[in-house]
Protein backbone atom coordinates (compact mmCIF):
# COMPACT_ATOMS: atom_id res chain seq x y z
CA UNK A 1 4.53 3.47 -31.33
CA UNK A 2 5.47 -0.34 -30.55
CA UNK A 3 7.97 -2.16 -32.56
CA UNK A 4 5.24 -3.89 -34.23
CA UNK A 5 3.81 -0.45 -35.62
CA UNK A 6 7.27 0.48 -36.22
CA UNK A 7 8.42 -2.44 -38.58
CA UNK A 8 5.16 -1.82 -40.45
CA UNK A 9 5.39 2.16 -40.96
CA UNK A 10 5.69 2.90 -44.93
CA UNK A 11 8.02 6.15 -45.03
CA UNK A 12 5.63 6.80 -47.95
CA UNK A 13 2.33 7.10 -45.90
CA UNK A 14 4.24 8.95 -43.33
CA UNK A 15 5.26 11.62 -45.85
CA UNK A 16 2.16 11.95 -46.97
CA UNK A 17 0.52 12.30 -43.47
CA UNK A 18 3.07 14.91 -42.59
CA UNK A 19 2.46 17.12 -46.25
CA UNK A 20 -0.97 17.35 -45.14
CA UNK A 21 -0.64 18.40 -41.68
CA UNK A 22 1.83 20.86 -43.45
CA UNK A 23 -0.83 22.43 -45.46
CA UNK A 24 -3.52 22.47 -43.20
CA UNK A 25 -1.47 24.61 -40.84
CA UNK A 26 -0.43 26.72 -43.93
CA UNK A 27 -3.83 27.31 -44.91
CA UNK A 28 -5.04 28.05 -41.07
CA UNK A 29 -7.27 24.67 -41.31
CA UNK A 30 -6.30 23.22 -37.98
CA UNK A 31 -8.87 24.37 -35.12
CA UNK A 32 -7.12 25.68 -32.24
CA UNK A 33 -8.64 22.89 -30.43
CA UNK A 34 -6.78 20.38 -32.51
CA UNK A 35 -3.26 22.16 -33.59
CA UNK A 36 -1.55 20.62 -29.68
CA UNK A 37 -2.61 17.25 -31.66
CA UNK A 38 -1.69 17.60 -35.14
CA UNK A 39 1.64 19.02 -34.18
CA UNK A 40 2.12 16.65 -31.64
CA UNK A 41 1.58 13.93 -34.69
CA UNK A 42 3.89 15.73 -37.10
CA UNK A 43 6.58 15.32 -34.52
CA UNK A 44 5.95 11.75 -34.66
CA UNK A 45 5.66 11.45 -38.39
CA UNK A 46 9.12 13.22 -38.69
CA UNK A 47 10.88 11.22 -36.34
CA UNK A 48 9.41 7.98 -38.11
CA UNK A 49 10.42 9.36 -41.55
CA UNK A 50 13.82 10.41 -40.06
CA UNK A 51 14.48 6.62 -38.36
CA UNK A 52 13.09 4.94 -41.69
CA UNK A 53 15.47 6.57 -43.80
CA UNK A 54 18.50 6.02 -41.67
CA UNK A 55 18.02 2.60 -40.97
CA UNK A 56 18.03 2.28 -44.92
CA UNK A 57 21.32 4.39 -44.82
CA UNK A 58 22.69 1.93 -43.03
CA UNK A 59 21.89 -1.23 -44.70
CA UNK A 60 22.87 0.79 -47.77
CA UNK A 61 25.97 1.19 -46.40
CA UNK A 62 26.43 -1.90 -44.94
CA UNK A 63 25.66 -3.31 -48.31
CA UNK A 64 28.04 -1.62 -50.56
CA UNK A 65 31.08 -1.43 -48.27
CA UNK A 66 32.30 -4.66 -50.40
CA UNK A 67 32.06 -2.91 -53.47
């Protein structure tokens, strides 16, 4: 992903991405052909998730240290 794609992920899309990977490999819905793909992508989505909500820790942080 390039920065560009990065600043413009929404944690909320990503979420939603990953819950349905999530429940297509629940409910066996993945091909065999595809699951190296989708898992691959739910790696990605997780990591994305994971760096969007700590880069909000921090400004969170950041921002109340005054307080």
């Amino acid at each position: 992903m390039t920065k560009k794609d990065k600043k413009q992920f929404s944690y909320e899309k990503g979420l939603e991405e990953l819950e349905e990977i999530r429940l297509m490999l629940e409910e066996n819905k993945i091909p065999i052909d595809d699951l190296i793909e989708k898992v691959k992508r739910a790696k990605e989505l997780y990591q994305e998730c994971f760096e969007k909500l700590r880069s909000v820790e921090v400004v969170i942080e950041k921002e109340t240290d005054d307080v």
